[in-house]
N, C-alpha and C. Protein backbone atom coordinates (compact mmCIF):
# COMPACT_ATOMS: atom_id res chain seq x y z
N UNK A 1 -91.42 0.87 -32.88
CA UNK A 1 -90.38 1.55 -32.12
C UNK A 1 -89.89 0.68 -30.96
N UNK A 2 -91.11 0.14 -30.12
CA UNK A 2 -90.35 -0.82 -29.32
C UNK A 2 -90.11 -2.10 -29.64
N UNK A 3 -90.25 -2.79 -30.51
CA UNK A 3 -89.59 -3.20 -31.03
C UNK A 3 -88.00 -3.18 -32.05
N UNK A 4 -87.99 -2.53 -32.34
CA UNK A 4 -86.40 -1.39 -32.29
C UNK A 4 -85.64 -1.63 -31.50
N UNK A 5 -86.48 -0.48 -30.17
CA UNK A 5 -85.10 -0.83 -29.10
C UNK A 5 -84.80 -2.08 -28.34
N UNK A 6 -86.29 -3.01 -28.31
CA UNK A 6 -85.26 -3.87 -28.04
C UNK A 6 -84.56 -4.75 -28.78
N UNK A 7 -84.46 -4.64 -29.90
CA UNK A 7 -83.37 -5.36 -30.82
C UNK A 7 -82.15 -5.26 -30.94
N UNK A 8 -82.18 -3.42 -30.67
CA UNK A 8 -80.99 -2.43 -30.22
C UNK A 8 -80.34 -3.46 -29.40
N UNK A 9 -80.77 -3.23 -28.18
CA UNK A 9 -79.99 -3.34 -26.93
C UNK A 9 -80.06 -4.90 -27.03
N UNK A 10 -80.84 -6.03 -27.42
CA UNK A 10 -80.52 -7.18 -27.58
C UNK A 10 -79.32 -7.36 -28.33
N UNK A 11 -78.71 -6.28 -29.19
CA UNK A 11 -77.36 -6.95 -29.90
C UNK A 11 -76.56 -5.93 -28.97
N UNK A 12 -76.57 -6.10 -27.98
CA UNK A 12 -75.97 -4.97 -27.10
C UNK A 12 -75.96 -5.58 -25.44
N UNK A 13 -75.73 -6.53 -25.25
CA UNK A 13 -76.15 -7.16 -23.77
C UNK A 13 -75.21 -6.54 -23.07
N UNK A 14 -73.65 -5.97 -23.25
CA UNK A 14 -72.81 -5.46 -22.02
C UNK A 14 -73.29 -4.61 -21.88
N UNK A 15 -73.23 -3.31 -22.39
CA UNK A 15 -74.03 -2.09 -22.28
C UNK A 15 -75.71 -1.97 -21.87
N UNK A 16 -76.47 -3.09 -22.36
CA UNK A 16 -77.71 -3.07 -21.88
C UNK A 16 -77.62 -3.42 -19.93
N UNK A 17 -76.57 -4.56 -19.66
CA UNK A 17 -76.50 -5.05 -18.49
C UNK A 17 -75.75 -4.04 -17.71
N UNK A 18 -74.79 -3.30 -17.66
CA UNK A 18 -73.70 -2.05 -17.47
C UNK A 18 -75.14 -1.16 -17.12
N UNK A 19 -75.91 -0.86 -17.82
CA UNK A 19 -77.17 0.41 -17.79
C UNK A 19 -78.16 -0.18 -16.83
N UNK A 20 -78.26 -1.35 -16.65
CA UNK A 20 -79.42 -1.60 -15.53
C UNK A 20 -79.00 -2.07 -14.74
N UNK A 21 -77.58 -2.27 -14.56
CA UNK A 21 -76.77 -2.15 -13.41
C UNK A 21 -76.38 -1.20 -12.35
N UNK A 22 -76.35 -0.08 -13.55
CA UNK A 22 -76.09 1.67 -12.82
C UNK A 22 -77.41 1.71 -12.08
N UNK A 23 -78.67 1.46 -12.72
CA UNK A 23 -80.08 1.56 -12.18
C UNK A 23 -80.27 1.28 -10.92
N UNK A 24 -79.68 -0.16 -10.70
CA UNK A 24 -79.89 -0.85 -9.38
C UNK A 24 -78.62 -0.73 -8.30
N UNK A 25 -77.84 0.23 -8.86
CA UNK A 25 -77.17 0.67 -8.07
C UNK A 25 -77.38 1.76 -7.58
N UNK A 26 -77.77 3.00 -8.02
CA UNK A 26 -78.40 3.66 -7.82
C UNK A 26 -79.45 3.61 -6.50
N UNK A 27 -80.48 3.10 -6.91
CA UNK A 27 -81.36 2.74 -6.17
C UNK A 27 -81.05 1.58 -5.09
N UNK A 28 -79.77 1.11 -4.84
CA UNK A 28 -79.17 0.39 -4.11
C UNK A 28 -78.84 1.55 -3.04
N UNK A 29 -77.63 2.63 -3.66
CA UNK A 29 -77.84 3.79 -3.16
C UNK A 29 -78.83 4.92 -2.86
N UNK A 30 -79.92 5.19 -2.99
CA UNK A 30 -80.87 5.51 -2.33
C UNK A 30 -80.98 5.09 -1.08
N UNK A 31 -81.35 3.93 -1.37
CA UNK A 31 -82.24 2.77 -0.54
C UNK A 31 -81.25 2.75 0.96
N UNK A 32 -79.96 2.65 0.57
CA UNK A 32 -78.86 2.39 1.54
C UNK A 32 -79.14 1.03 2.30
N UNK A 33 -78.80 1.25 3.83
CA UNK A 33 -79.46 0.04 4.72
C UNK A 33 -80.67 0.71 5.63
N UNK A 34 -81.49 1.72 5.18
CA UNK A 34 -82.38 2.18 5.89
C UNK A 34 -83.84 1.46 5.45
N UNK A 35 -83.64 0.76 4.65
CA UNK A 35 -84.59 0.10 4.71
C UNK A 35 -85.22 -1.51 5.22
N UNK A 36 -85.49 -1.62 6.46
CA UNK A 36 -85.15 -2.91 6.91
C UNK A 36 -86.58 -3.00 7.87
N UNK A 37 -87.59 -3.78 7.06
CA UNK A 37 -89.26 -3.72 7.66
C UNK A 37 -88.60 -5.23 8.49
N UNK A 38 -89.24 -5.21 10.50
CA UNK A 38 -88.68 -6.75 11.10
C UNK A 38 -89.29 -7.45 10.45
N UNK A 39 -90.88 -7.47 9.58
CA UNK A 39 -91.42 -8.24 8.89
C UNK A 39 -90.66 -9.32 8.07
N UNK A 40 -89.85 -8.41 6.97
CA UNK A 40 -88.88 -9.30 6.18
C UNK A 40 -87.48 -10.01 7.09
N UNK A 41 -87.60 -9.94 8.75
CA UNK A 41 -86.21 -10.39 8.91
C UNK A 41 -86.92 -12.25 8.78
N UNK A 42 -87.70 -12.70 8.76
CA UNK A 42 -87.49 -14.26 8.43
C UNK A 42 -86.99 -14.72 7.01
N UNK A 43 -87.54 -13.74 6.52
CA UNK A 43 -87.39 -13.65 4.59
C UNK A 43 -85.15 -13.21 4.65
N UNK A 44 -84.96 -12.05 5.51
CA UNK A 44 -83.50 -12.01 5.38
C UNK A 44 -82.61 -13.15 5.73
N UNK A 45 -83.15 -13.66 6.98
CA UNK A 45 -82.53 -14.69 7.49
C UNK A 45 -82.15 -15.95 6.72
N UNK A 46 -83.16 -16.26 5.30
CA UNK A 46 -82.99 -17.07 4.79
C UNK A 46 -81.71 -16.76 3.96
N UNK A 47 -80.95 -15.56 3.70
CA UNK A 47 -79.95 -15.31 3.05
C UNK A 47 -78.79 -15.07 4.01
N UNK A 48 -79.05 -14.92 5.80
CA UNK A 48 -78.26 -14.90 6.47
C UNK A 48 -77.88 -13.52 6.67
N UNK A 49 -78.32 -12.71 6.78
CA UNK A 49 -78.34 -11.21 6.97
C UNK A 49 -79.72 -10.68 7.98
N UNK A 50 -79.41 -9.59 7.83
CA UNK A 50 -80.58 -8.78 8.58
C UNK A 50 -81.58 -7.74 7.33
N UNK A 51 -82.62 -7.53 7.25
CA UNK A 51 -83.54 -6.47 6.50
C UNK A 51 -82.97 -5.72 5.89
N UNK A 52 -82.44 -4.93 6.39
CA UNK A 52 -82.08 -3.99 5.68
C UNK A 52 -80.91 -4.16 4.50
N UNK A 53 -80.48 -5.53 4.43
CA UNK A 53 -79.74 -6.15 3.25
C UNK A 53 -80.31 -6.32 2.01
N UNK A 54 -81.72 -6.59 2.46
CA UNK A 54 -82.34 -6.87 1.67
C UNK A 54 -82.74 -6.39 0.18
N UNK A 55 -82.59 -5.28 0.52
CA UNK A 55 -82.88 -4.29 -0.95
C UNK A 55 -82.30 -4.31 -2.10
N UNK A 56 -80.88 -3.92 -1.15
CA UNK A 56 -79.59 -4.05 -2.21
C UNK A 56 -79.43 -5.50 -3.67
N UNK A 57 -79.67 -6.20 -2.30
CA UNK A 57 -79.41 -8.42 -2.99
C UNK A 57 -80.69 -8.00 -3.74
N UNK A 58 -81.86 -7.31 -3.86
CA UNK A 58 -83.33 -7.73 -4.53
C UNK A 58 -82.86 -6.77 -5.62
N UNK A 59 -82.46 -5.85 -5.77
CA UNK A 59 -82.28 -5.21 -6.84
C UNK A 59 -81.16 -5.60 -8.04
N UNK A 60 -80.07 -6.08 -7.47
CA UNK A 60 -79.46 -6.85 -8.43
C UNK A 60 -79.35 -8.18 -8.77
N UNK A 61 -80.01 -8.56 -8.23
CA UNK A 61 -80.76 -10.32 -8.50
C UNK A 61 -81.68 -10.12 -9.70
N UNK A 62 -82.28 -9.04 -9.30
CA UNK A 62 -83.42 -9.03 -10.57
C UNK A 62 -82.35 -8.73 -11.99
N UNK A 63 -81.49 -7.56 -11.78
CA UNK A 63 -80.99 -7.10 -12.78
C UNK A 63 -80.19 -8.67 -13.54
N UNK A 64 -79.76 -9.54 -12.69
CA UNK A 64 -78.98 -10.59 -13.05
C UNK A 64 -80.05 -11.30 -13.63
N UNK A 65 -80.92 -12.04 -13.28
CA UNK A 65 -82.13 -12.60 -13.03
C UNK A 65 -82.53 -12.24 -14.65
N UNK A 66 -83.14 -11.23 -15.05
CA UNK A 66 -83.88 -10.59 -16.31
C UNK A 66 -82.33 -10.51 -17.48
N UNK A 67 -81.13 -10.48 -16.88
CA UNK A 67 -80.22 -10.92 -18.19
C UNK A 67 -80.15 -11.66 -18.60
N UNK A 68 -80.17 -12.82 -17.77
CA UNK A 68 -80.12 -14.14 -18.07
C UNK A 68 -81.29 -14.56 -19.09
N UNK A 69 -82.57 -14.31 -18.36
CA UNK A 69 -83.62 -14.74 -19.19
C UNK A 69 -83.97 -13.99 -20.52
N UNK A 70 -83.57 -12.75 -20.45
CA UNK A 70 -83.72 -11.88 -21.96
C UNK A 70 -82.28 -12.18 -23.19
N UNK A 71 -80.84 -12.62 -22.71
CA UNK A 71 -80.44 -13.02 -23.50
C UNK A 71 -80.19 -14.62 -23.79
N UNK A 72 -80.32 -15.05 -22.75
CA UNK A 72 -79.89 -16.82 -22.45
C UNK A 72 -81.23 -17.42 -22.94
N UNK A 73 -82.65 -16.79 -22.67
CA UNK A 73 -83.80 -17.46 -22.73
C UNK A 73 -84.21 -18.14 -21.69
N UNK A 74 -83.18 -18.14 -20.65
CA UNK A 74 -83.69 -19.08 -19.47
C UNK A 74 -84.75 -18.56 -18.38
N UNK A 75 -85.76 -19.69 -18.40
CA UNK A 75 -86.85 -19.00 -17.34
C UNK A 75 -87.12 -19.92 -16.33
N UNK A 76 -87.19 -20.64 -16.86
CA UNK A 76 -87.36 -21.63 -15.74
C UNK A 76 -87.02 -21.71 -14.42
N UNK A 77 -85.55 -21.89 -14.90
CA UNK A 77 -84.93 -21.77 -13.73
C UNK A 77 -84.40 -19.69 -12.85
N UNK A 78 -85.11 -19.30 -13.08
CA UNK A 78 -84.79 -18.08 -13.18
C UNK A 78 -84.84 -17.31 -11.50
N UNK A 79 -85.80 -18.05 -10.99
CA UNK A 79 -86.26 -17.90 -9.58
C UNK A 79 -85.07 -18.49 -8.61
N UNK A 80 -84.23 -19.61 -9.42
CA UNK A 80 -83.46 -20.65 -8.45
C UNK A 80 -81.62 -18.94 -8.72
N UNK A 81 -81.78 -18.60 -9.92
CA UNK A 81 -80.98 -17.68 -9.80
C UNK A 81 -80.88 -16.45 -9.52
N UNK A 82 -82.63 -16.08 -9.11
CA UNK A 82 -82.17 -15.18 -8.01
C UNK A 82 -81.72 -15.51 -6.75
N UNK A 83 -81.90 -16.52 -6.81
CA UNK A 83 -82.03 -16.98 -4.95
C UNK A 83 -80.04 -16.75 -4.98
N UNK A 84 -79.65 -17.65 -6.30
CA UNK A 84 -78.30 -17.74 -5.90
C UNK A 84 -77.74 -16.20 -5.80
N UNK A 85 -78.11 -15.29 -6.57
CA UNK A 85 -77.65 -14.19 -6.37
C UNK A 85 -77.43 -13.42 -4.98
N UNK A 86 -78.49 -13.57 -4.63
CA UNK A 86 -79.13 -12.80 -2.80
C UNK A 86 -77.69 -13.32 -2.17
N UNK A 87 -77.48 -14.84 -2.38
CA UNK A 87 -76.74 -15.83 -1.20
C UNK A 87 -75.05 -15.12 -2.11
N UNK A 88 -74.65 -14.67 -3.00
CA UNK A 88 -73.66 -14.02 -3.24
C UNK A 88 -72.93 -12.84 -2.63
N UNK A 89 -74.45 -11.92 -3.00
CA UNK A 89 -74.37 -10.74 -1.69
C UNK A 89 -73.85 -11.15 -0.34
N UNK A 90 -74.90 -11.79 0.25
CA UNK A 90 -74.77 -12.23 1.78
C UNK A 90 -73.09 -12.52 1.77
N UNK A 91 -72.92 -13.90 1.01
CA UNK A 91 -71.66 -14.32 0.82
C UNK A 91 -70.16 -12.80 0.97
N UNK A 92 -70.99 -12.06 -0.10
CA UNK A 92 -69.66 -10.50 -0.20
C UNK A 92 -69.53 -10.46 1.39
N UNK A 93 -70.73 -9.38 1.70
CA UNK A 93 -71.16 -9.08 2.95
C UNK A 93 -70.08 -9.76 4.31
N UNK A 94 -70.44 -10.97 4.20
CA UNK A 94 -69.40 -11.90 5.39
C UNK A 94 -68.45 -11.90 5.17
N UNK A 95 -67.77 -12.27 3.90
CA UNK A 95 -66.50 -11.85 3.64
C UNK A 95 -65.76 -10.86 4.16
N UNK A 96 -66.16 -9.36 3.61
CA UNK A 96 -65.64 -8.52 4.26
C UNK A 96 -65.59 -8.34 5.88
N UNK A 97 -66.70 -8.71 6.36
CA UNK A 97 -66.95 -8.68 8.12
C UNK A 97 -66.19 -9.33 8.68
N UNK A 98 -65.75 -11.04 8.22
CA UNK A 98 -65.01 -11.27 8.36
C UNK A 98 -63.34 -11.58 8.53
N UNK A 99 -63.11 -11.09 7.69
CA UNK A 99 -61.99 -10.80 7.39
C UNK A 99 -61.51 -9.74 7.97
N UNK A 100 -62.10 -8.40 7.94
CA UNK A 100 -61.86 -7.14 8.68
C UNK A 100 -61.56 -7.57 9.76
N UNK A 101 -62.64 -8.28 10.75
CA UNK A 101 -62.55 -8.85 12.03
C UNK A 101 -60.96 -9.36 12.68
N UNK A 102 -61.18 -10.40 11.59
CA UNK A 102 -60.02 -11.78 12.05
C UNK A 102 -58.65 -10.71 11.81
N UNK A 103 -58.25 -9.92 11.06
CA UNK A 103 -57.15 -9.00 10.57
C UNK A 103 -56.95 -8.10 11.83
N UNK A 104 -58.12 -8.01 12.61
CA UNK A 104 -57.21 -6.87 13.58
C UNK A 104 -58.40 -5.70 13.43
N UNK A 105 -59.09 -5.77 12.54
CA UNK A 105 -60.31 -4.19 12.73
C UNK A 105 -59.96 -3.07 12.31
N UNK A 106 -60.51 -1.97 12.64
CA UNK A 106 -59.80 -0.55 12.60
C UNK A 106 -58.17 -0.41 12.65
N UNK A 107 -57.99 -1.20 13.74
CA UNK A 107 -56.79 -1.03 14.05
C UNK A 107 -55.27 -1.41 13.26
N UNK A 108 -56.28 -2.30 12.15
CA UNK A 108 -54.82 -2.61 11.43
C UNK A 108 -55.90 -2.38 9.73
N UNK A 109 -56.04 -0.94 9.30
CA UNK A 109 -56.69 -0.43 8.08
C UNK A 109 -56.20 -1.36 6.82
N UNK A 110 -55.21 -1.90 6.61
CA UNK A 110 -54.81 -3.08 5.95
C UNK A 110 -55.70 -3.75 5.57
N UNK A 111 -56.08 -4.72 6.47
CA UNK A 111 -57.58 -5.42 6.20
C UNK A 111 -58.34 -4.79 5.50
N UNK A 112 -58.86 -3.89 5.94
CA UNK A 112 -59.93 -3.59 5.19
C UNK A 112 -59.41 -3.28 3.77
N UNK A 113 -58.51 -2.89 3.34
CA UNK A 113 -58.25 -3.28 1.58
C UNK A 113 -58.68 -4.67 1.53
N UNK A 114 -57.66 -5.92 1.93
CA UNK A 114 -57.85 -6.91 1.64
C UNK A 114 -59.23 -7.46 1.99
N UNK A 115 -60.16 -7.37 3.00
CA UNK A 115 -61.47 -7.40 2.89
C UNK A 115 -61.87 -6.73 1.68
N UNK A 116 -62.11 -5.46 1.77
CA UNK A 116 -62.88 -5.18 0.29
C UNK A 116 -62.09 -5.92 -0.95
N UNK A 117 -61.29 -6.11 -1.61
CA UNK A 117 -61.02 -6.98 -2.77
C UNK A 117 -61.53 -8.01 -2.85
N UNK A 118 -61.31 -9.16 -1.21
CA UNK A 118 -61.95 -10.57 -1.37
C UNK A 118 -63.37 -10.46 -1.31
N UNK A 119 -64.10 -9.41 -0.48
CA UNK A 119 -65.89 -9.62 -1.01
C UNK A 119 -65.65 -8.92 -2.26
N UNK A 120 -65.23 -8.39 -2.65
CA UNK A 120 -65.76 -8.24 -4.80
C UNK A 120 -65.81 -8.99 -5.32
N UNK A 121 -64.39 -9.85 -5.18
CA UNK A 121 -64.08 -11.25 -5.96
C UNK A 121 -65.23 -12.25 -5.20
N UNK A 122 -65.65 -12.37 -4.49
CA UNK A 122 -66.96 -13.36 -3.43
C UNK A 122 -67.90 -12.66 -4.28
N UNK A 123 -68.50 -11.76 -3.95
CA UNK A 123 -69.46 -11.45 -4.76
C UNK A 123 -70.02 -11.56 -5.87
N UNK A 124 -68.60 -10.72 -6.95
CA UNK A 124 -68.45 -11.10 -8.27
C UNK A 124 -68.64 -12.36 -8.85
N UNK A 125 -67.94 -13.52 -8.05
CA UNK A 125 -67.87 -14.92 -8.76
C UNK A 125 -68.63 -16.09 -8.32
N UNK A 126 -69.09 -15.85 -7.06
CA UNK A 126 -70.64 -16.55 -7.32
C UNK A 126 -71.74 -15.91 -7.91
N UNK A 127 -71.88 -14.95 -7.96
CA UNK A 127 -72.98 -14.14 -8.87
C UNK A 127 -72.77 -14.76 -10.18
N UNK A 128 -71.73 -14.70 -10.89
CA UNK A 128 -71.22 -15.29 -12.11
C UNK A 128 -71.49 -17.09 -12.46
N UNK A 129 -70.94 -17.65 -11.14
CA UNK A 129 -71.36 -18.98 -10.89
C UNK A 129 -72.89 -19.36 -11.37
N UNK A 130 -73.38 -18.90 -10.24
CA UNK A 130 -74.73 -18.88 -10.45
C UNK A 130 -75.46 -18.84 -12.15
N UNK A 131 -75.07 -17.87 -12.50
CA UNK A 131 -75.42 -17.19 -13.89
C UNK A 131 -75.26 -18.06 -14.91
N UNK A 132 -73.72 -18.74 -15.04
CA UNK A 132 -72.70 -20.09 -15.58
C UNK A 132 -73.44 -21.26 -15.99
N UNK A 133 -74.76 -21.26 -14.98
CA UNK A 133 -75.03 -22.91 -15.09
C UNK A 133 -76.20 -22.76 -16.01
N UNK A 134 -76.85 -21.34 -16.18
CA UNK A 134 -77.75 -21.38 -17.17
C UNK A 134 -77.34 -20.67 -18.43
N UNK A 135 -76.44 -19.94 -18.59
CA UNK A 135 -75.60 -19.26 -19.75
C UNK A 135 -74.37 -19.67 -19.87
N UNK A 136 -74.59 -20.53 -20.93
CA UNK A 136 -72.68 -21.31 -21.33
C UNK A 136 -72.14 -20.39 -21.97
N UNK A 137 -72.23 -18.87 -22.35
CA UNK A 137 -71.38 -18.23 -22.72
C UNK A 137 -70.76 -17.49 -21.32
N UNK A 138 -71.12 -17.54 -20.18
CA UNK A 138 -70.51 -17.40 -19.14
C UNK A 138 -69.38 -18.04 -18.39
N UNK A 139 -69.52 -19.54 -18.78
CA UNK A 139 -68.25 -20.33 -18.71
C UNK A 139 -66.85 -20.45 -19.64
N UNK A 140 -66.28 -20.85 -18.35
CA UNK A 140 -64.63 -21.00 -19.27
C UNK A 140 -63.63 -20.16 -17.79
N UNK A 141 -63.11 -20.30 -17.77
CA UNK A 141 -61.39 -19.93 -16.84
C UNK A 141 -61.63 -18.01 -17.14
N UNK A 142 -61.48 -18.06 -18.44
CA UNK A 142 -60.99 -16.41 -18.86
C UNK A 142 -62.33 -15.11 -18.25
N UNK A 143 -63.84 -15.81 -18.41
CA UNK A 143 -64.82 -15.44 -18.13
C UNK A 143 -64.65 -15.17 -16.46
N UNK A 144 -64.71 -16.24 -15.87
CA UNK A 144 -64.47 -15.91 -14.25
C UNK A 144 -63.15 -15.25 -13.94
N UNK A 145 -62.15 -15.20 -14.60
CA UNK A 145 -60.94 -14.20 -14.27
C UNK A 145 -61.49 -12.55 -14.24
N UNK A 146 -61.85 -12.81 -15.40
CA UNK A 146 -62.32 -11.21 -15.89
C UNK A 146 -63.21 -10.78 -14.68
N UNK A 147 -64.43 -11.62 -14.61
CA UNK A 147 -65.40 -10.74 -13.45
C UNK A 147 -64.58 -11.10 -12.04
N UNK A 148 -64.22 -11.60 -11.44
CA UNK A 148 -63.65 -11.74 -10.08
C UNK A 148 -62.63 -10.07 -10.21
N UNK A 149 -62.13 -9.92 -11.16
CA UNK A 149 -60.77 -8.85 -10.87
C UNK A 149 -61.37 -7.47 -11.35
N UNK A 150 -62.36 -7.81 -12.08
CA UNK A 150 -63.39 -6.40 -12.03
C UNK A 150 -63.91 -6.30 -10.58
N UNK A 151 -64.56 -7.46 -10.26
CA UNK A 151 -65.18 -7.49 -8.66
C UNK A 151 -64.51 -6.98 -7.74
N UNK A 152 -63.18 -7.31 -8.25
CA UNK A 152 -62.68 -7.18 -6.79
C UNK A 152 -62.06 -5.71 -6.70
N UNK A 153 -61.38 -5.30 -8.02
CA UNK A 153 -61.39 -3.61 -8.47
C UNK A 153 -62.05 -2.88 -7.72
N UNK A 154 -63.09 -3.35 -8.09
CA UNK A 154 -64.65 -2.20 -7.15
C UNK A 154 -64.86 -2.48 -6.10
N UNK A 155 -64.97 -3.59 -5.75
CA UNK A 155 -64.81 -3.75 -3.98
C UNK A 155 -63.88 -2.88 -3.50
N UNK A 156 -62.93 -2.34 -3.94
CA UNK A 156 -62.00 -1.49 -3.10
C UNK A 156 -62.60 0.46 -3.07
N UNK A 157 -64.17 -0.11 -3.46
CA UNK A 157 -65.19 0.88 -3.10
C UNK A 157 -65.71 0.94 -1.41
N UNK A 158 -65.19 -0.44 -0.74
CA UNK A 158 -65.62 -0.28 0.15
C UNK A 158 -64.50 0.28 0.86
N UNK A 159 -63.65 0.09 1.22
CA UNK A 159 -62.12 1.19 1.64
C UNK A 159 -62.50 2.34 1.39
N UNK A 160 -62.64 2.71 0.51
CA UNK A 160 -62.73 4.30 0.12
C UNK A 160 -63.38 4.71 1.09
N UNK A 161 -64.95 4.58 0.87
CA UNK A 161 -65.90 4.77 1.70
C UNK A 161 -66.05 4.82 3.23
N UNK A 162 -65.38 3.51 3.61
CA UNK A 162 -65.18 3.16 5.18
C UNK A 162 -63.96 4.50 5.56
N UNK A 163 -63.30 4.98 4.59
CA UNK A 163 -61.84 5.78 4.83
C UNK A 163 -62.38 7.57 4.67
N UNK A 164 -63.76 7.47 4.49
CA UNK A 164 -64.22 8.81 4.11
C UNK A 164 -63.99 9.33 2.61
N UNK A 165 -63.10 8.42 2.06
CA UNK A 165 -62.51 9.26 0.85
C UNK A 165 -63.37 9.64 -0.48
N UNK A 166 -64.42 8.44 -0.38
CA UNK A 166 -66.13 8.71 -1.36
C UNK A 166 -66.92 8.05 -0.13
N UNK A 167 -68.40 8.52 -0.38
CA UNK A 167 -69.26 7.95 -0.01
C UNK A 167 -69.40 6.86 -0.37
N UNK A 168 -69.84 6.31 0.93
CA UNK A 168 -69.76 4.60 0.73
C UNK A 168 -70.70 3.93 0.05
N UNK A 169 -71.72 4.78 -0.09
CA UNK A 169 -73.21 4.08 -1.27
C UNK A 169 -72.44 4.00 -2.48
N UNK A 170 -71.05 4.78 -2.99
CA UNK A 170 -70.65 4.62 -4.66
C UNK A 170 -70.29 3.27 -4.26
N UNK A 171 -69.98 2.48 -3.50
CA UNK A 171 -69.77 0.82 -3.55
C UNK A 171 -70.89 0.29 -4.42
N UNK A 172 -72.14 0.97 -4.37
CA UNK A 172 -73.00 0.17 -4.95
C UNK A 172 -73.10 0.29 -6.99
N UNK A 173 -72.99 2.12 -6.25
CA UNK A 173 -72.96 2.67 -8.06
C UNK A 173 -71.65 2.26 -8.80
N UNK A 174 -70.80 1.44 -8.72
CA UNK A 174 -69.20 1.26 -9.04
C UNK A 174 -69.52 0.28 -9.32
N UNK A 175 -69.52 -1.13 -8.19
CA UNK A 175 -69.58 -2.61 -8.34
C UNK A 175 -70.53 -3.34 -9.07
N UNK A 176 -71.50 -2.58 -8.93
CA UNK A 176 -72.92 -3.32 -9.47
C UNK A 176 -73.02 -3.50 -11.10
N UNK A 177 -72.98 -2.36 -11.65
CA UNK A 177 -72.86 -1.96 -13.04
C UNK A 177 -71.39 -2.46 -13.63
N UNK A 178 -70.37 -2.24 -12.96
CA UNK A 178 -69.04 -3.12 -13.12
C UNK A 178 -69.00 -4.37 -13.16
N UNK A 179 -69.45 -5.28 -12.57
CA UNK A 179 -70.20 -6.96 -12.55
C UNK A 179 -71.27 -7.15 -13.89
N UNK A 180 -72.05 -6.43 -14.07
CA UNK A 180 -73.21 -6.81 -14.60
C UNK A 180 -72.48 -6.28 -15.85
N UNK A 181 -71.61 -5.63 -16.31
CA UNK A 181 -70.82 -5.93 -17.29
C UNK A 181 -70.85 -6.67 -17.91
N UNK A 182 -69.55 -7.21 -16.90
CA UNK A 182 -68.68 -8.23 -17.24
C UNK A 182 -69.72 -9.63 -17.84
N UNK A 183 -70.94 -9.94 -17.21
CA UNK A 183 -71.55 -10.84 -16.93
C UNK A 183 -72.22 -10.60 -18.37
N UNK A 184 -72.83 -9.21 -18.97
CA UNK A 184 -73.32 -9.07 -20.26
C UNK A 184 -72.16 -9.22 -21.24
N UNK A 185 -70.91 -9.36 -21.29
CA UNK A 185 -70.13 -9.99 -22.34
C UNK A 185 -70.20 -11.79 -22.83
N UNK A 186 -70.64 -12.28 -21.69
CA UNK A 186 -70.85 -13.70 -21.44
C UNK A 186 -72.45 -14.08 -22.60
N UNK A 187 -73.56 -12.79 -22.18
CA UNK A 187 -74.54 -12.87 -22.50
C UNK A 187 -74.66 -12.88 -24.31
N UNK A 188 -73.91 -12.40 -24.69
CA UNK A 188 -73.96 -12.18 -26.35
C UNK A 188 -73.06 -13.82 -27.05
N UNK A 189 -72.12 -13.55 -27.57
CA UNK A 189 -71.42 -14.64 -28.66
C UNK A 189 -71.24 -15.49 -27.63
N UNK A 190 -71.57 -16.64 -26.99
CA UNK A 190 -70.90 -17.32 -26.12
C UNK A 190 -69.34 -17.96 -26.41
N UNK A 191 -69.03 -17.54 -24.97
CA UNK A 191 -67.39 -18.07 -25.40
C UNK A 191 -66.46 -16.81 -25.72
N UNK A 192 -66.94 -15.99 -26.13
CA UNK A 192 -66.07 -14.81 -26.61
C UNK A 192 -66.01 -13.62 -25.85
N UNK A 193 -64.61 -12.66 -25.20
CA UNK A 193 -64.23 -11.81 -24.85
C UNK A 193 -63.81 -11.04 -26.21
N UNK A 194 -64.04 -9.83 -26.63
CA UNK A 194 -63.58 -9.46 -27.65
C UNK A 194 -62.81 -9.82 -28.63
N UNK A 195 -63.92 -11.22 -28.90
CA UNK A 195 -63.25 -11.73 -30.19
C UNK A 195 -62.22 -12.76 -29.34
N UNK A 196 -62.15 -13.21 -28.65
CA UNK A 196 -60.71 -14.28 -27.85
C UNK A 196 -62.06 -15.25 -27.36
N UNK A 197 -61.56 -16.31 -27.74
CA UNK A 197 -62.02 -17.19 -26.85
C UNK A 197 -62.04 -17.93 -26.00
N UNK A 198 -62.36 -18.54 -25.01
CA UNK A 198 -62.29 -19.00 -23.65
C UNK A 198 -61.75 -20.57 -24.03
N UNK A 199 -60.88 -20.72 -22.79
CA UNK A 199 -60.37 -22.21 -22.74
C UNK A 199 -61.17 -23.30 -22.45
């Protein structure tokens, strides 16, 4: 039987990655930013954040992390792509802070669309990067189009949220599982988007 399912879901990597994406989003949402021990702030710092970041970047690193190595085979290097993952997050993270900032703040709500789109697409496409150098069905032009404009789609989870209009934890349940998608289409036929192939 378990052997079954995972054969199942091995000829199944978007949907397997999409489902343990929702997981760690989820529990991304739980978790929120209330979880932040000062213990881990030397451990955060190495990603350039504070603790309570921490959860979020550990939960979908792994989810990235265990795709890679369950459909790509890659292990080795598997530790060097979580690390890149964490530094993606962080990467989203500043993006938006920044940008909000430099735009004017509250005061000009504008930004913050264009902040949330550019950390999705930040997020989205070094996460992908990262992923790229050990899964060549992740490379090609058409592959990073696709996840950056999914990324950045769902980044406009953070607007919502900041605007009251959803709770701002669905940033996590939206983007996460939306990325890890995109990233499990890469994981199966390399080279191929439904049957199209990459330049």
């Amino acid at each position: 039987m378990t052997a079954l399912a995972i054969s199942y879901w091995r000829d199944r990597p978007a949907a397997a990655m999409a489902g343990l994406g929702l997981i760690s989003g989820i529990l991304s949402a739980i978790v929120g930013f209330n979880f932040g021990l000062p213990a881990l702030e030397p451990v955060a710092a190495f990603f350039f954040f504070g603790a309570e970041m921490l959860p979020i970047g550990f939960f979908f690193g792994a989810v990235v992390t265990f795709g890679v190595w369950f459909w790509a085979g890659e292990s080795k290097a598997a530790p060097l792509l979580f690390l890149t993952t964490m530094w993606a997050w962080s990467a989203a993270v500043h993006t938006a802070l920044r940008l909000h900032k430099f735009g004017g703040g509250d005061a000009v709500p504008a930004t913050l669309i264009v902040a949330s789109i550019a950390a999705g697409i930040v997020g989205a496409g070094l996460t992908q990067l990262g992923a790229a150098v050990l899964a060549p069905g992740l490379r090609g032009p058409l592959r990073f189009a696709l996840t950056c404009a999914v990324g950045g789609v769902a980044g406009l989870m953070l607007y919502l949220g900041e605007m009251k209009i959803v709770d701002s934890r669905m940033l996590f349940v939206v983007w996460q599982p939306a990325v890890a998608y995109c990233l499990g289409l890469g994981l199966g036929r390399p080279g191929a988007i439904n049957g199209i192939r990459d330049a």
